[in-house]
Every structure is written in C-alpha cells, then in structure tokens.
Protein backbone atom coordinates (compact mmCIF):
# COMPACT_ATOMS: atom_id res chain seq x y z
CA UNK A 1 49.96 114.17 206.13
CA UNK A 2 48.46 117.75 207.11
CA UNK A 3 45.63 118.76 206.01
CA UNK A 4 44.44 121.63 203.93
CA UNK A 5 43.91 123.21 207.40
CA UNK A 6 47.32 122.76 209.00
CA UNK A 7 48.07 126.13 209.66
CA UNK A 8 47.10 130.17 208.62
CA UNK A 9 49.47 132.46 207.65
CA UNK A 10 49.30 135.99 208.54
CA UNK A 11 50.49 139.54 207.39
CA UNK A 12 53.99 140.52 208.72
CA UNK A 13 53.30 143.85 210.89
CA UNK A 14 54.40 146.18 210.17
CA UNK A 15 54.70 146.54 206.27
CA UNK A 16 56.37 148.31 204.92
CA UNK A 17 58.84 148.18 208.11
CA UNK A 18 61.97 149.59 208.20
CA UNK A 19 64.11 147.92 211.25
CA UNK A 20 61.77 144.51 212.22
CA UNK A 21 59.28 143.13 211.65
CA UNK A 22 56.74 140.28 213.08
CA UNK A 23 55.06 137.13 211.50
CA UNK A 24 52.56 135.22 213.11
CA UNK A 25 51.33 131.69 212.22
CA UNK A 26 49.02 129.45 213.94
CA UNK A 27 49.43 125.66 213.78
CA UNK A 28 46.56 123.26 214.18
CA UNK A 29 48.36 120.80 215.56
CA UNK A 30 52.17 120.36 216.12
CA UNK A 31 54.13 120.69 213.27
CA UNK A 32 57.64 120.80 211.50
CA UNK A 33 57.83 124.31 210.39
CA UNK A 34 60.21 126.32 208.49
CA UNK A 35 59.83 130.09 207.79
CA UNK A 36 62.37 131.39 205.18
CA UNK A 37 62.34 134.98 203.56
CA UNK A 38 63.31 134.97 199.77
CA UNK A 39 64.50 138.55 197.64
CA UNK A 40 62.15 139.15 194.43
CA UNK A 41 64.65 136.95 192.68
CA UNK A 42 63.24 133.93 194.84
CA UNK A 43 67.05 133.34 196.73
CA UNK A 44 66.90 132.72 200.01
CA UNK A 45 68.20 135.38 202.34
CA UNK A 46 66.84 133.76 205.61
CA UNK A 47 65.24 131.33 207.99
CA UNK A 48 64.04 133.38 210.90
CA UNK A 49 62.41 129.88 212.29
CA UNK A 50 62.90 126.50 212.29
CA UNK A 51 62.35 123.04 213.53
CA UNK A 52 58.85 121.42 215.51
CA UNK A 53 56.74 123.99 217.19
CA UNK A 54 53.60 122.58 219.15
CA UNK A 55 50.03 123.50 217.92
CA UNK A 56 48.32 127.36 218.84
CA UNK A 57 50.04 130.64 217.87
CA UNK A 58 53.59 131.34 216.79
CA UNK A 59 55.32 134.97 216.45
CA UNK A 60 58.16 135.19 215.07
CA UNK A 61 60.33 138.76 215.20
CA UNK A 62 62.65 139.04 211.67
CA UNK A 63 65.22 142.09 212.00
CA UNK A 64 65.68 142.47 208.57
CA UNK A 65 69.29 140.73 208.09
CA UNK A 66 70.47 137.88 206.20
CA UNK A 67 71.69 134.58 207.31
CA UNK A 68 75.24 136.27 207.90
CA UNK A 69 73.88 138.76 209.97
CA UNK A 70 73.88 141.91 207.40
CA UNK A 71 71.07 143.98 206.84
CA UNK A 72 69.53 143.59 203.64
CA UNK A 73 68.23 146.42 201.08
CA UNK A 74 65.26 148.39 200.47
CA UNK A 75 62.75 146.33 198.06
CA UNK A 76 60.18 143.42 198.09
CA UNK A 77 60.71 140.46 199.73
CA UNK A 78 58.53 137.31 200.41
CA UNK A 79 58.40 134.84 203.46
CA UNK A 80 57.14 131.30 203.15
CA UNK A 81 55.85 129.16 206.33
CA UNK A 82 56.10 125.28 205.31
CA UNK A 83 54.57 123.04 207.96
CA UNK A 84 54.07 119.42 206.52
CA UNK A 85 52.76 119.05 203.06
CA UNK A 86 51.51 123.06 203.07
CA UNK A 87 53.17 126.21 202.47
CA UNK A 88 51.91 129.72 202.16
CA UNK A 89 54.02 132.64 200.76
CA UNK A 90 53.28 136.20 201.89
CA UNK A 91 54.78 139.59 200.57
CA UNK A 92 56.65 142.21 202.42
CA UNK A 93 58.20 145.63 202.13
CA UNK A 94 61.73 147.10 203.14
CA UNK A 95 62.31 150.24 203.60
CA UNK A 96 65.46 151.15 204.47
C-alpha cells in the first residue's frame, strides 16, 4: 500500500496551451502509474502514460489528441495521475 506520500502532482506547463503540453510527477518509490485526461463531463479522452515507472521524476508531453489520435476542442479538461492507492486530479486549459 502507498502511502499518503507516494507521489506529487504538478501543474501541466503551459496552461492554457494550445498545441502540447507537459505534466510532471515525481514518484517516491516505483510505482504503477496511470495518467488519463478526462473532458469537463469526466469521459475519458486519454492516457498519455501508463504502466510501472521507477521512483524520481516523470515528464510526460500530452499533444492535445484523443486516444484515436484527433485533436480535441477548446475548453477545460482535467488529468489524473493514479499510482497505488493515491490519485491527484489537476485542471487544464485548451485553447485551440
């Protein structure tokens, strides 16, 4: 079980953004991670990183598209890192 210290979850830089943009995490120790992006509805649009990433710092570039590969629109979005028992959600801006 992870503790309340797993990992931190930063800002995506830049935001707003309008092409890509970058998340970083940093894991206390090796982890099974998964970051997804969600539309304001709370659907999953998607996973820009998965599977077990070893412990220190973690960037991860998102370009903006869905799962199929097609950019999505201009609005407010929100990424969630889940590494063991914790997740963090963070908010972002499109604009397109």
């Amino acid at each position: 079980m992870e503790g309340p210290q797993a990992f931190t979850l930063s800002q995506n830089v830049p935001n707003p953004f309008n092409s890509a943009t970058v998340i970083e995490f940093y894991l206390v120790r090796a982890a099974e991670v998964r970051l997804a992006v969600y539309d304001a509805l709370g659907r999953k649009v998607a996973v820009p990183a998965g599977g077990s990433f070893p412990a220190g710092r973690h960037a991860v570039l998102w370009d903006g598209r869905d799962d199929r590969g097609i950019p999505v629109s201009s609005g407010v979005y929100l990424y969630r890192l889940t590494a063991g028992w914790k997740s963090e959600t963070r908010r972002m801006t499109i604009l397109r």
